[in-house]
Protein backbone atom coordinates (compact mmCIF):
# COMPACT_ATOMS: atom_id res chain seq x y z
CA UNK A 1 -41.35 -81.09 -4.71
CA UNK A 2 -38.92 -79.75 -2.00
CA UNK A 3 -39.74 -79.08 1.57
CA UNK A 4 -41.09 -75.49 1.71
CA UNK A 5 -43.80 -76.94 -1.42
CA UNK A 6 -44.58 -80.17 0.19
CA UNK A 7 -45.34 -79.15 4.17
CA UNK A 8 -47.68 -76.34 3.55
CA UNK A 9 -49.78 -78.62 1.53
CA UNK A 10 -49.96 -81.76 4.06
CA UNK A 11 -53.11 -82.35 6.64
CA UNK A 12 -53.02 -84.44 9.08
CA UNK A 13 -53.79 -87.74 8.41
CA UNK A 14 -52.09 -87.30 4.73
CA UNK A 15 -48.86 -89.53 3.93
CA UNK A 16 -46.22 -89.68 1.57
CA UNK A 17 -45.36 -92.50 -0.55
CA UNK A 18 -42.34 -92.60 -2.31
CA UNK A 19 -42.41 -94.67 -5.02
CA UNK A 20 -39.03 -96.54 -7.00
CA UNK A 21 -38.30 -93.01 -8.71
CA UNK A 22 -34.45 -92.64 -8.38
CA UNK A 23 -34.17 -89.82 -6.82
CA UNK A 24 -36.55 -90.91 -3.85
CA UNK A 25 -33.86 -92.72 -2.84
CA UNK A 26 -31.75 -90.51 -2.22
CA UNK A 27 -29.78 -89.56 1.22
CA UNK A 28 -31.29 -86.11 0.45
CA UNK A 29 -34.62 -87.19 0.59
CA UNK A 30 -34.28 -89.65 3.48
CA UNK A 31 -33.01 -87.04 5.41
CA UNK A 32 -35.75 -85.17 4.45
CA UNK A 33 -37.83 -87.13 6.31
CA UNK A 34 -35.88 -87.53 9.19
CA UNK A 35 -36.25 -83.69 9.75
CA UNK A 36 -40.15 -83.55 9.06
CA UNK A 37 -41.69 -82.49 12.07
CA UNK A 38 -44.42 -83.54 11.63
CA UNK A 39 -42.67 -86.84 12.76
CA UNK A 40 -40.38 -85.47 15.35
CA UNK A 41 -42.17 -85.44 18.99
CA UNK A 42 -39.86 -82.89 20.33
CA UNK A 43 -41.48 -80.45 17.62
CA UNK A 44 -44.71 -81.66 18.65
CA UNK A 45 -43.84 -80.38 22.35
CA UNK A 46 -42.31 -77.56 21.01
CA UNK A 47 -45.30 -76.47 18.94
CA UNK A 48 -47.06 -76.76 22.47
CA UNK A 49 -44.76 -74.48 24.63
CA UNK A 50 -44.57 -71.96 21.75
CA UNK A 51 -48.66 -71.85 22.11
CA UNK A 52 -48.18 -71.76 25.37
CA UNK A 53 -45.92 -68.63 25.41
CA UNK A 54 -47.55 -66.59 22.82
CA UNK A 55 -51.20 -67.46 24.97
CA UNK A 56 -48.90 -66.31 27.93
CA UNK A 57 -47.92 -63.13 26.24
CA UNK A 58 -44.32 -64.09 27.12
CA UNK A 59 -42.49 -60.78 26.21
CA UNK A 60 -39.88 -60.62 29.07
CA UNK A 61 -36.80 -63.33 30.01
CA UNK A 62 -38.71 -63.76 33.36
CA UNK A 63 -41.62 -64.46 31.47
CA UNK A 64 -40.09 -66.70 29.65
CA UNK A 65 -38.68 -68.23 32.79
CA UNK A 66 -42.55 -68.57 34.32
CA UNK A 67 -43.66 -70.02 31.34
CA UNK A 68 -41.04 -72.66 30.76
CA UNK A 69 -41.43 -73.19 34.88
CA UNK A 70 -44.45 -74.07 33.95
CA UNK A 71 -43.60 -76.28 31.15
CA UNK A 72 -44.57 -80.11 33.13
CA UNK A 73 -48.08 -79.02 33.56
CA UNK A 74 -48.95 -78.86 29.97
CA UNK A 75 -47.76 -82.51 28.88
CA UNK A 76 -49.05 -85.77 30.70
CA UNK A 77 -47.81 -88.40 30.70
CA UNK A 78 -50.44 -90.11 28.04
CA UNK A 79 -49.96 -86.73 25.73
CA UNK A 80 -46.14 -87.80 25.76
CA UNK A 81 -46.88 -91.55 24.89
CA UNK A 82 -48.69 -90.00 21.89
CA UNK A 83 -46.28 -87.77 20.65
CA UNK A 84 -44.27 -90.86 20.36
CA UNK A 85 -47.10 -92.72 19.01
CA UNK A 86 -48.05 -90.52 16.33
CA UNK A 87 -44.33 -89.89 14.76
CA UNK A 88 -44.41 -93.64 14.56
CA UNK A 89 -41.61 -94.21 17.56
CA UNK A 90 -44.29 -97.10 19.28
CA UNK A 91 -44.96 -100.18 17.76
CA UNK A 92 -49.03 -100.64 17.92
């Protein structure tokens, strides 16, 4: 499957296991991975702040400005240790 099959179909809590097939192997689908973001915190926190603005109604730059001004009030510190958590980055 390539990316735009396999993400729309993923829950959380789902995983995938790549077997010996040859071509699971690959660079291409290592990097694949990599780029998931469902495992990349700083998509997590992204996904967060995009909320954030369209909740915000962010239309304007100063908008924008307000709402990224905003930005360390959304995350604490134990939301950040999760992000890292959850994408695997912290040994448990």
């Amino acid at each position: 499957m390539s990316k735009p099959q396999l993400a729309p179909t993923l829950q959380p809590g789902d995983m995938v296991i790549l077997d010996n097939l040859s071509s699971h192997k690959s660079e291409k689908a290592a990097a694949s991975l990599k780029e998931c973001p469902d495992l990349n915190p700083l998509e997590m926190a992204f996904a967060k702040l995009k909320a954030h603005s369209r909740k915000a109604k962010v239309r304007t730059v100063d908008a924008l400005w307000q709402a990224v001004g905003s930005i360390c009030e959304l995350y604490s510190p134990d939301q950040c240790w999760n992000y890292l958590k959850d994408a695997g980055y912290v040994a448990h």
